[in-house]
ModelCIF file with pLDDT and N, C-alpha, C, O atoms, coordinates in Angstrom:
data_MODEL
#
_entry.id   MODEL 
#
_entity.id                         1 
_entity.type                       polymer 
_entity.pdbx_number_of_molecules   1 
#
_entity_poly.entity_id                      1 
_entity_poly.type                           'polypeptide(L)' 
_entity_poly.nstd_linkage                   no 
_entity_poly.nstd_monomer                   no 
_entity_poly.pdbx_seq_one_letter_code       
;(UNK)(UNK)(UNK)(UNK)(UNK)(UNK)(UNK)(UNK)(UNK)(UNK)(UNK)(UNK)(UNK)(UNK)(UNK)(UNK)
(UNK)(UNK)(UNK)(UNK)(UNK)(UNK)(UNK)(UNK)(UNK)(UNK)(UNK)(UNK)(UNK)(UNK)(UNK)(UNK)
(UNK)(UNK)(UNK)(UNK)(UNK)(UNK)(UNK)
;
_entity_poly.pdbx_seq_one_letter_code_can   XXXXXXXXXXXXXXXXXXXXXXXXXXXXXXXXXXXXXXX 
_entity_poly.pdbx_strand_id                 A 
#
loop_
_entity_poly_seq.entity_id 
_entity_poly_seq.num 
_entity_poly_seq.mon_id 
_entity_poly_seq.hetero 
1 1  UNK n 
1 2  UNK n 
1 3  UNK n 
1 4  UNK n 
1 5  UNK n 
1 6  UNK n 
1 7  UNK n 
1 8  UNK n 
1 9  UNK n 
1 10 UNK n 
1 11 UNK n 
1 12 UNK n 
1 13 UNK n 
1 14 UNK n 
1 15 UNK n 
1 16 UNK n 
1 17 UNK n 
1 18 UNK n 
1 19 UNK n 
1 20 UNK n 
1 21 UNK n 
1 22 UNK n 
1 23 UNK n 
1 24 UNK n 
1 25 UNK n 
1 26 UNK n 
1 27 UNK n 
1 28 UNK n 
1 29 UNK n 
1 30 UNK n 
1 31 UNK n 
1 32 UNK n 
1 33 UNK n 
1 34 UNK n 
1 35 UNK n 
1 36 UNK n 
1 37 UNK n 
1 38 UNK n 
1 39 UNK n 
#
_struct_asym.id          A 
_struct_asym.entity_id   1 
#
loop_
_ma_qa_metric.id 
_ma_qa_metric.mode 
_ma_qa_metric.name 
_ma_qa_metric.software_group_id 
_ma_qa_metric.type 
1 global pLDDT . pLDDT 
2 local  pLDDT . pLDDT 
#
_ma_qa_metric_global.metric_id      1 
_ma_qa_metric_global.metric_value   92.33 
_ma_qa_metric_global.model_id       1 
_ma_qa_metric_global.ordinal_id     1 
#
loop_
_ma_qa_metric_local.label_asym_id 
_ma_qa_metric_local.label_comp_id 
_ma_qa_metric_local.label_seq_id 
_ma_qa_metric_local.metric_id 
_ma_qa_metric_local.metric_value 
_ma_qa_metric_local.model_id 
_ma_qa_metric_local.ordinal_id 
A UNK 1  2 96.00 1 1  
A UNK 2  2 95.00 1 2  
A UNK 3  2 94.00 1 3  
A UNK 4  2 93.00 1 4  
A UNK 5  2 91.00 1 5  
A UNK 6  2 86.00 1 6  
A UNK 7  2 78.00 1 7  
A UNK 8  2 70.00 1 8  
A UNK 9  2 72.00 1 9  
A UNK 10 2 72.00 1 10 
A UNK 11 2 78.00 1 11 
A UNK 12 2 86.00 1 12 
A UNK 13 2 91.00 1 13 
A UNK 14 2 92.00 1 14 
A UNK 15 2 93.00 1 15 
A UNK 16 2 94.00 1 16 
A UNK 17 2 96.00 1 17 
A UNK 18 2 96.00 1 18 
A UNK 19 2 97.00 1 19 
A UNK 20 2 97.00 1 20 
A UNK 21 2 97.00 1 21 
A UNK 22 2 97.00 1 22 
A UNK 23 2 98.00 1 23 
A UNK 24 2 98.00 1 24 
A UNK 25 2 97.00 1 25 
A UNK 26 2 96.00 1 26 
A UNK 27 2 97.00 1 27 
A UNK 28 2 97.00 1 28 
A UNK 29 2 97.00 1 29 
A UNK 30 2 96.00 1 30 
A UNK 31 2 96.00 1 31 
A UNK 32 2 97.00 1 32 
A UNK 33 2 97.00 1 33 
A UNK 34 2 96.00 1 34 
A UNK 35 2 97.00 1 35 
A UNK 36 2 96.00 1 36 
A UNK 37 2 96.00 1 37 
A UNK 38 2 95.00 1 38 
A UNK 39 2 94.00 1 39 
#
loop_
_atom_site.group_PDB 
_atom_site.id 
_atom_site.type_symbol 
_atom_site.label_atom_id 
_atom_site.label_alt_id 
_atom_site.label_comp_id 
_atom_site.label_asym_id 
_atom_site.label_entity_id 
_atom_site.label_seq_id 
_atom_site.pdbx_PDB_ins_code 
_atom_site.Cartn_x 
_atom_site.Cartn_y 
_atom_site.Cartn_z 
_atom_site.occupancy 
_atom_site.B_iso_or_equiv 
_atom_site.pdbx_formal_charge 
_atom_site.auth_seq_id 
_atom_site.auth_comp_id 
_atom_site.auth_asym_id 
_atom_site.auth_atom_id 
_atom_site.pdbx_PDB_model_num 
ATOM 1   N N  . UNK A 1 1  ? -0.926 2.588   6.212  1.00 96.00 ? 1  UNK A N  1 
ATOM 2   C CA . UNK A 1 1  ? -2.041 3.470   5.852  1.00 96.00 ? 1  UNK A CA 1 
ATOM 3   C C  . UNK A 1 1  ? -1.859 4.850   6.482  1.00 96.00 ? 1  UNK A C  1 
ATOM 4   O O  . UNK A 1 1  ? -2.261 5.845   5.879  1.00 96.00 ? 1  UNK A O  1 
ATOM 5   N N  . UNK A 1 2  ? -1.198 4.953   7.814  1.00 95.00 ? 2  UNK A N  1 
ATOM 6   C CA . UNK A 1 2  ? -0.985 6.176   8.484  1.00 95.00 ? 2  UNK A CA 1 
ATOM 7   C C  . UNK A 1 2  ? -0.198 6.663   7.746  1.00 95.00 ? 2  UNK A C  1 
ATOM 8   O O  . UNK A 1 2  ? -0.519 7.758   7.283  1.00 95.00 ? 2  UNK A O  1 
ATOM 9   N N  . UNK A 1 3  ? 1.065  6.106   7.352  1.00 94.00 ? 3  UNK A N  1 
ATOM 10  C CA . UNK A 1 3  ? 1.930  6.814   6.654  1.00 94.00 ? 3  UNK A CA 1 
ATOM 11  C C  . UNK A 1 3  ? 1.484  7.388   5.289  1.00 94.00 ? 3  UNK A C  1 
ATOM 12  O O  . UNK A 1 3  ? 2.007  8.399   4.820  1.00 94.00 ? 3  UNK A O  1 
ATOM 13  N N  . UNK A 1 4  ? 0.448  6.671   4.642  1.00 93.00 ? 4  UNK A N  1 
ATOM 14  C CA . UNK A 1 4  ? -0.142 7.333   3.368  1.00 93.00 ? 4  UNK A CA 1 
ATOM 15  C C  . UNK A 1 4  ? -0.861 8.991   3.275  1.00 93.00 ? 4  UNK A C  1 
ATOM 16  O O  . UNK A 1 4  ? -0.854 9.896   2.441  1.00 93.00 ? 4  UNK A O  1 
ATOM 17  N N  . UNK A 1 5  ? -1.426 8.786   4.571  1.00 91.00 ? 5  UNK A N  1 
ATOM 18  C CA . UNK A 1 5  ? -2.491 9.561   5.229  1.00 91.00 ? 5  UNK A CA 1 
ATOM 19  C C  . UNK A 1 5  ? -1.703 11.124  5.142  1.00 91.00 ? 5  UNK A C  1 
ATOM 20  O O  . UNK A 1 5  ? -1.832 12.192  4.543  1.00 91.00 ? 5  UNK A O  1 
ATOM 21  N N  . UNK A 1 6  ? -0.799 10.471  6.177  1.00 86.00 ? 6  UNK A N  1 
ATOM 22  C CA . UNK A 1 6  ? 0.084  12.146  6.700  1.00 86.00 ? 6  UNK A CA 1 
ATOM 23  C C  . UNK A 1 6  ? 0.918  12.475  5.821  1.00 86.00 ? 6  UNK A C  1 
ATOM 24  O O  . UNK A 1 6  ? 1.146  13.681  5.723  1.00 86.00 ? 6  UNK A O  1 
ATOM 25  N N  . UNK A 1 7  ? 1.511  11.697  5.068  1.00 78.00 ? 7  UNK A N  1 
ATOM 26  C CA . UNK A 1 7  ? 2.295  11.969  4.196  1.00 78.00 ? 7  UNK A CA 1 
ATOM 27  C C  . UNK A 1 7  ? 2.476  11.441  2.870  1.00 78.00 ? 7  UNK A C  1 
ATOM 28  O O  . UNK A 1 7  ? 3.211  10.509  2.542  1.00 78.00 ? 7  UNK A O  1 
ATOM 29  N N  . UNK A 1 8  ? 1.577  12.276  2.002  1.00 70.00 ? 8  UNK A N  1 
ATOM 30  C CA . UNK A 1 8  ? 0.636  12.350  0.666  1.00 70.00 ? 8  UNK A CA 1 
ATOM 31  C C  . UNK A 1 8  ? 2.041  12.086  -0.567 1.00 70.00 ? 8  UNK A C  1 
ATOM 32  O O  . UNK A 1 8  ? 2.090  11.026  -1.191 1.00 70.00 ? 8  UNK A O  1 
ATOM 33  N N  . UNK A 1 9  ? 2.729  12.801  -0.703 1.00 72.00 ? 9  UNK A N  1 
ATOM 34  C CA . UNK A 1 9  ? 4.377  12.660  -1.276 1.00 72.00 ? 9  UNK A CA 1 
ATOM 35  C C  . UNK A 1 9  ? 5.071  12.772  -1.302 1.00 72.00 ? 9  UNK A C  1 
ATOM 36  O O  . UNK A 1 9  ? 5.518  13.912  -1.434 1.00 72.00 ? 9  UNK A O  1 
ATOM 37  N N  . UNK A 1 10 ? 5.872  11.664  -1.198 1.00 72.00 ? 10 UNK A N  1 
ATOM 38  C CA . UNK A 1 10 ? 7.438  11.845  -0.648 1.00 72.00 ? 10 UNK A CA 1 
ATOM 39  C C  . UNK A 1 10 ? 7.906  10.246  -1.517 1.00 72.00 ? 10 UNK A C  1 
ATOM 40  O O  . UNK A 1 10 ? 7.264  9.210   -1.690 1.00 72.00 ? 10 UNK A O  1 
ATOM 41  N N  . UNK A 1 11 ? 9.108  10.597  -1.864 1.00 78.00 ? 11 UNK A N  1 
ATOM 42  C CA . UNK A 1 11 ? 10.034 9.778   -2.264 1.00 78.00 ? 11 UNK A CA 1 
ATOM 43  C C  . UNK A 1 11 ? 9.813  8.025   -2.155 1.00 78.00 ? 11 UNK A C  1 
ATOM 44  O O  . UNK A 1 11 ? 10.036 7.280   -3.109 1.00 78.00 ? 11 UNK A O  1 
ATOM 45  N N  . UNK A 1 12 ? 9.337  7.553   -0.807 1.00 86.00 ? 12 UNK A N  1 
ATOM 46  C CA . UNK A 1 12 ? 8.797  6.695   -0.240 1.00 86.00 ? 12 UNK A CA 1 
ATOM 47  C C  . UNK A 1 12 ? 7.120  5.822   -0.874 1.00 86.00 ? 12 UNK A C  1 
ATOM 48  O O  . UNK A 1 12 ? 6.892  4.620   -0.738 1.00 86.00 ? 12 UNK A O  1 
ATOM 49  N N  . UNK A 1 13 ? 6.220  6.795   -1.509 1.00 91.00 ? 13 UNK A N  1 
ATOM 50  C CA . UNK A 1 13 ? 5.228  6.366   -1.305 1.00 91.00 ? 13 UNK A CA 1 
ATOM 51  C C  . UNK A 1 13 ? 5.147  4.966   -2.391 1.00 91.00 ? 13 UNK A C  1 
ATOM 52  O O  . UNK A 1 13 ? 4.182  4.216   -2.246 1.00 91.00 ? 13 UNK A O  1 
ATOM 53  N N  . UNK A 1 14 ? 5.958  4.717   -3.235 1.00 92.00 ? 14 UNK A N  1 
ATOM 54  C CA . UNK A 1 14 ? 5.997  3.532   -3.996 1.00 92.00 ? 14 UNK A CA 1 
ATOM 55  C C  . UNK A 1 14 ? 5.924  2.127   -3.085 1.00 92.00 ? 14 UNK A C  1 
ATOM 56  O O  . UNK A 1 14 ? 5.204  1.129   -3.116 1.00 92.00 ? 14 UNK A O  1 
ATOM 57  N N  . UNK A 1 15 ? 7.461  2.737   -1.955 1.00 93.00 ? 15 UNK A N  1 
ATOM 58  C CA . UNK A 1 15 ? 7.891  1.327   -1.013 1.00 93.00 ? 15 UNK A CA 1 
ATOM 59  C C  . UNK A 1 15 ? 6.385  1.264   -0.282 1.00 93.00 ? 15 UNK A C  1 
ATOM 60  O O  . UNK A 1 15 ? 5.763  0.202   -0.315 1.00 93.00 ? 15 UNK A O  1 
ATOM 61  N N  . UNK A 1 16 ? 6.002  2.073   0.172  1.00 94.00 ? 16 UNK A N  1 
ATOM 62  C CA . UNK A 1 16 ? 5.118  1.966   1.097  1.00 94.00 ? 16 UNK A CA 1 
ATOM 63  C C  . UNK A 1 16 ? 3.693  1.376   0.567  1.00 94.00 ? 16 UNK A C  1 
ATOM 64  O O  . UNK A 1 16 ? 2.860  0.647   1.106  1.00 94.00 ? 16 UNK A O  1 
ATOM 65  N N  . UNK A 1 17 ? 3.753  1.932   -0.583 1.00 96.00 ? 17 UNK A N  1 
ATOM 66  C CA . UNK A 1 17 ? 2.317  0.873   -1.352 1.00 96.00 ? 17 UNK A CA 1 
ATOM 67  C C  . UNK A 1 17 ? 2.955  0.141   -1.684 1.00 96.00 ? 17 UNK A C  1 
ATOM 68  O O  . UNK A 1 17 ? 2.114  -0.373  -2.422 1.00 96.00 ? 17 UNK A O  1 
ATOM 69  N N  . UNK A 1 18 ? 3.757  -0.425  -1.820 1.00 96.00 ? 18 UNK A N  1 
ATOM 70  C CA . UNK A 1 18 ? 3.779  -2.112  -2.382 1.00 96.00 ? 18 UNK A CA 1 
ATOM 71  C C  . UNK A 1 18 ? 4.606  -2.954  -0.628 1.00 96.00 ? 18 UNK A C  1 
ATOM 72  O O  . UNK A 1 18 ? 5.159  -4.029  -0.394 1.00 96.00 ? 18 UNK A O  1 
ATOM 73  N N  . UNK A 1 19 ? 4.284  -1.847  0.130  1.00 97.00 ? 19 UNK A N  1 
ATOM 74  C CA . UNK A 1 19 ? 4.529  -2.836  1.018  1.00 97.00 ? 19 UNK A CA 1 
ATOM 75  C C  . UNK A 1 19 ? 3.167  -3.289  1.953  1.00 97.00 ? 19 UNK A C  1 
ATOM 76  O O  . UNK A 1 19 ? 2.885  -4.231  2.694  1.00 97.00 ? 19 UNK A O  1 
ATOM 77  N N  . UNK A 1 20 ? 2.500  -2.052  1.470  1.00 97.00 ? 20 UNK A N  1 
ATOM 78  C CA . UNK A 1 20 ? 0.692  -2.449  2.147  1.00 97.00 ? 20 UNK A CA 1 
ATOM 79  C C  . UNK A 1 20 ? 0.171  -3.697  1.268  1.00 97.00 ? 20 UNK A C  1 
ATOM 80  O O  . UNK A 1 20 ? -0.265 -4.782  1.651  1.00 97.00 ? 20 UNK A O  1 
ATOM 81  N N  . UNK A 1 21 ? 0.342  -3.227  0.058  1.00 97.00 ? 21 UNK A N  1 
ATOM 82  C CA . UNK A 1 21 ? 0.055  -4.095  -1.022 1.00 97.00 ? 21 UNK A CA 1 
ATOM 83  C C  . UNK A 1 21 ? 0.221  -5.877  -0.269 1.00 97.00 ? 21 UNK A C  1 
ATOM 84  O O  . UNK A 1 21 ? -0.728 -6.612  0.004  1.00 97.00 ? 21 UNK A O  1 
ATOM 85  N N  . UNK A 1 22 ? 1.591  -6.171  -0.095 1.00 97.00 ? 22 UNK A N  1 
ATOM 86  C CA . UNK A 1 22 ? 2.046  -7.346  0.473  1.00 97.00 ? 22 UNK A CA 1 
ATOM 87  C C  . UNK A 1 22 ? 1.163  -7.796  1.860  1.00 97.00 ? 22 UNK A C  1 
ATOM 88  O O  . UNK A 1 22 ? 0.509  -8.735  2.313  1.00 97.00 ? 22 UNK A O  1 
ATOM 89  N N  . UNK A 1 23 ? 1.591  -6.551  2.163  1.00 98.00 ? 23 UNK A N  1 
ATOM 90  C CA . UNK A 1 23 ? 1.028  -7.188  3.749  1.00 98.00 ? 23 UNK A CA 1 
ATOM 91  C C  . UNK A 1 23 ? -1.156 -7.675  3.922  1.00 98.00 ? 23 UNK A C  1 
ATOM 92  O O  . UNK A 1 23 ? -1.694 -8.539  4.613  1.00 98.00 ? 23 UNK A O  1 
ATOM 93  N N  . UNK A 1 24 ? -1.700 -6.768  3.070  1.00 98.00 ? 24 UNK A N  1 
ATOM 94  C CA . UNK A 1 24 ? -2.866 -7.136  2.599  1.00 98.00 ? 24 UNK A CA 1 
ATOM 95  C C  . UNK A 1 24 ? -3.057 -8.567  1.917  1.00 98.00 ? 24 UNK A C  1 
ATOM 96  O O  . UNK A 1 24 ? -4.119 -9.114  2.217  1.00 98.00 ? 24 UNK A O  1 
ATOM 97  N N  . UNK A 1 25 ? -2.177 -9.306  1.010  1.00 97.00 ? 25 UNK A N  1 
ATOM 98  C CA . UNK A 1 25 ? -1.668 -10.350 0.573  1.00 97.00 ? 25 UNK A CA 1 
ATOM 99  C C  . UNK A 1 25 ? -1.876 -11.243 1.658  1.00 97.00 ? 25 UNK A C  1 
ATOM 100 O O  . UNK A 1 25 ? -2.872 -11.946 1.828  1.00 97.00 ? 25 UNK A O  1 
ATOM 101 N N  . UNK A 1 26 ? -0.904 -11.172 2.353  1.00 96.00 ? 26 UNK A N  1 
ATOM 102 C CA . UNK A 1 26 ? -0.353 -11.940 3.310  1.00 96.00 ? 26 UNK A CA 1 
ATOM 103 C C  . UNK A 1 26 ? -1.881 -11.909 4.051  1.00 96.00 ? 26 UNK A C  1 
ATOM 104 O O  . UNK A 1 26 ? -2.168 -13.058 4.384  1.00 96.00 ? 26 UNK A O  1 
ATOM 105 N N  . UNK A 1 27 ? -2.796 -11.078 4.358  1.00 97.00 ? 27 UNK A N  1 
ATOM 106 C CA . UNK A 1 27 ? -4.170 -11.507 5.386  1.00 97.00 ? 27 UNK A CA 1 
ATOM 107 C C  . UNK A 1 27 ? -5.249 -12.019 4.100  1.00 97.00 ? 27 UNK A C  1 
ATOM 108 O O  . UNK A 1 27 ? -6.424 -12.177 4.431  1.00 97.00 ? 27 UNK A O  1 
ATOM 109 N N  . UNK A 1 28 ? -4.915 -12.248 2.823  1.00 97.00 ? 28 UNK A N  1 
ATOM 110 C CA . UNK A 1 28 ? -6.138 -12.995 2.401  1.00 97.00 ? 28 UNK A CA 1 
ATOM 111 C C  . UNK A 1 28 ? -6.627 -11.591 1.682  1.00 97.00 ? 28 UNK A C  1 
ATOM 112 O O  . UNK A 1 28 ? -7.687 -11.685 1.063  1.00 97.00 ? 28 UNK A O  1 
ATOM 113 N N  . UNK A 1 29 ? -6.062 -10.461 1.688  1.00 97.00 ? 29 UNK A N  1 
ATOM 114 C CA . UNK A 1 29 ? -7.274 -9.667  0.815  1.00 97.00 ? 29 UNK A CA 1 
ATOM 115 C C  . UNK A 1 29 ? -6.664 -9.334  -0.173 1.00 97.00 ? 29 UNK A C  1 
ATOM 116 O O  . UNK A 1 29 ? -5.642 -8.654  -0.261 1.00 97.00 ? 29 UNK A O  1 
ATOM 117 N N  . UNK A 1 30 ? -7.190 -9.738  -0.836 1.00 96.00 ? 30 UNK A N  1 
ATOM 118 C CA . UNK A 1 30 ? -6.606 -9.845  -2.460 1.00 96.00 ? 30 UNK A CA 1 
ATOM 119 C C  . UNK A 1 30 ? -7.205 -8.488  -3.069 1.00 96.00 ? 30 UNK A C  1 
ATOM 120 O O  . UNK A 1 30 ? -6.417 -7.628  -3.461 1.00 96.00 ? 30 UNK A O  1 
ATOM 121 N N  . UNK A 1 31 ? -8.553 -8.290  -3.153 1.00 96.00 ? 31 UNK A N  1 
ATOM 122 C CA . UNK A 1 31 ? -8.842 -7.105  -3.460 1.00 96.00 ? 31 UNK A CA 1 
ATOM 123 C C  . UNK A 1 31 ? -8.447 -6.045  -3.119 1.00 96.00 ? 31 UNK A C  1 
ATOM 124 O O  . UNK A 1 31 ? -8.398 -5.238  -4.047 1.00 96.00 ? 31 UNK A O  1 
ATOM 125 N N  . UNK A 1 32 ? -7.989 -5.510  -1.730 1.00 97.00 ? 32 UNK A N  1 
ATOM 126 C CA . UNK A 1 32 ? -7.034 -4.476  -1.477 1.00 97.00 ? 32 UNK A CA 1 
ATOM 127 C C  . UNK A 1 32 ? -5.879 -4.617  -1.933 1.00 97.00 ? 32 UNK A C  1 
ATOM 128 O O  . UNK A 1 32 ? -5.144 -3.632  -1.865 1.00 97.00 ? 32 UNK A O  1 
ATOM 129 N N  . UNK A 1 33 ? -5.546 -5.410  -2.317 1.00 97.00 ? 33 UNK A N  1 
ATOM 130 C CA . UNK A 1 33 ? -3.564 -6.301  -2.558 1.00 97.00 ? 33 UNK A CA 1 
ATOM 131 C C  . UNK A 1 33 ? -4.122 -5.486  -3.950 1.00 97.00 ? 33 UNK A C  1 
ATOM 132 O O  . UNK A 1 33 ? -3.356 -4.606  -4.344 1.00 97.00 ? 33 UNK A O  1 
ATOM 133 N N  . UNK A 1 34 ? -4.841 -5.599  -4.403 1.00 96.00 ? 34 UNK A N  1 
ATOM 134 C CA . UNK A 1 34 ? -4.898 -5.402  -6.208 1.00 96.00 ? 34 UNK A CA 1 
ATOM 135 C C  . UNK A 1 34 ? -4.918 -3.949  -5.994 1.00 96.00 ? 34 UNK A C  1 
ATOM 136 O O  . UNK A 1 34 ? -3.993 -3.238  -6.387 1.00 96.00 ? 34 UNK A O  1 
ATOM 137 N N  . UNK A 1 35 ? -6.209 -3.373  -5.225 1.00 97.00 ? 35 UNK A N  1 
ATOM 138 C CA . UNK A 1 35 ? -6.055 -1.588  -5.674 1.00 97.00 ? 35 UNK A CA 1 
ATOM 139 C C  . UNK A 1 35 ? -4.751 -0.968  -5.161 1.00 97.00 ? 35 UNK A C  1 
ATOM 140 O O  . UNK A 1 35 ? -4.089 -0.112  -5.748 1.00 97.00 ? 35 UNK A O  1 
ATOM 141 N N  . UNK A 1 36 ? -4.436 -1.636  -3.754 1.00 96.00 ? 36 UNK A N  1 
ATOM 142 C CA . UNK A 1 36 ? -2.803 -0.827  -4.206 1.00 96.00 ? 36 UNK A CA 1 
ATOM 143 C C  . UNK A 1 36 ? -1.893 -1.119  -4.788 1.00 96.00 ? 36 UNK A C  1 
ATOM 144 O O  . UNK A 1 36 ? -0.895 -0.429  -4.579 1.00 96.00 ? 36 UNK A O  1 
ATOM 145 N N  . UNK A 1 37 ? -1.785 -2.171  -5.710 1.00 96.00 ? 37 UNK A N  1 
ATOM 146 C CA . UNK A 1 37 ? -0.956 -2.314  -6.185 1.00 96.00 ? 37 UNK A CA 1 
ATOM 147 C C  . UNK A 1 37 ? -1.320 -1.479  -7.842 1.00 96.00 ? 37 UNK A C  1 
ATOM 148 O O  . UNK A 1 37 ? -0.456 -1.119  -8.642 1.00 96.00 ? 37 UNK A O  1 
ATOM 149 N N  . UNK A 1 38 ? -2.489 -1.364  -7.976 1.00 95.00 ? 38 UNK A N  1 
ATOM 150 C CA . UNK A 1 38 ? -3.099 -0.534  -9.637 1.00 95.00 ? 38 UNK A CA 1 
ATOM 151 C C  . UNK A 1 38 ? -2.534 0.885   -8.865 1.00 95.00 ? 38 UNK A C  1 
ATOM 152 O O  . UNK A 1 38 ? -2.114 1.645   -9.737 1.00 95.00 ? 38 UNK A O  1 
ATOM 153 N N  . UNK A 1 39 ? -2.432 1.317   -7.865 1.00 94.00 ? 39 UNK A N  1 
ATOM 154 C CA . UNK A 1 39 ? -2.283 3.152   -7.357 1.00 94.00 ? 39 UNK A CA 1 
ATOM 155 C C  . UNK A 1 39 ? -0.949 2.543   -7.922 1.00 94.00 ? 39 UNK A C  1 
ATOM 156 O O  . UNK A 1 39 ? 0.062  3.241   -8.002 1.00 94.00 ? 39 UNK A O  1 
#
């Protein structure tokens, strides 16, 4: 999320949402797992 924060676009921001995406997964929140994975 920090990394989203400070740094709005860059090359990266795909890996980095689908790696929040996962890791939200992985604690049970499915509803955050879904909106970043729709961004």
């Amino acid at each position: 999320k920090k990394l989203l924060e400070n740094n709005p676009v860059n090359d990266l921001r795909g890996r980095i949402l689908n790696s929040l995406a996962r890791a939200y997964e992985k604690t049970g929140e499915k509803d955050k797992a879904r909106e970043v994975y729709k961004e």
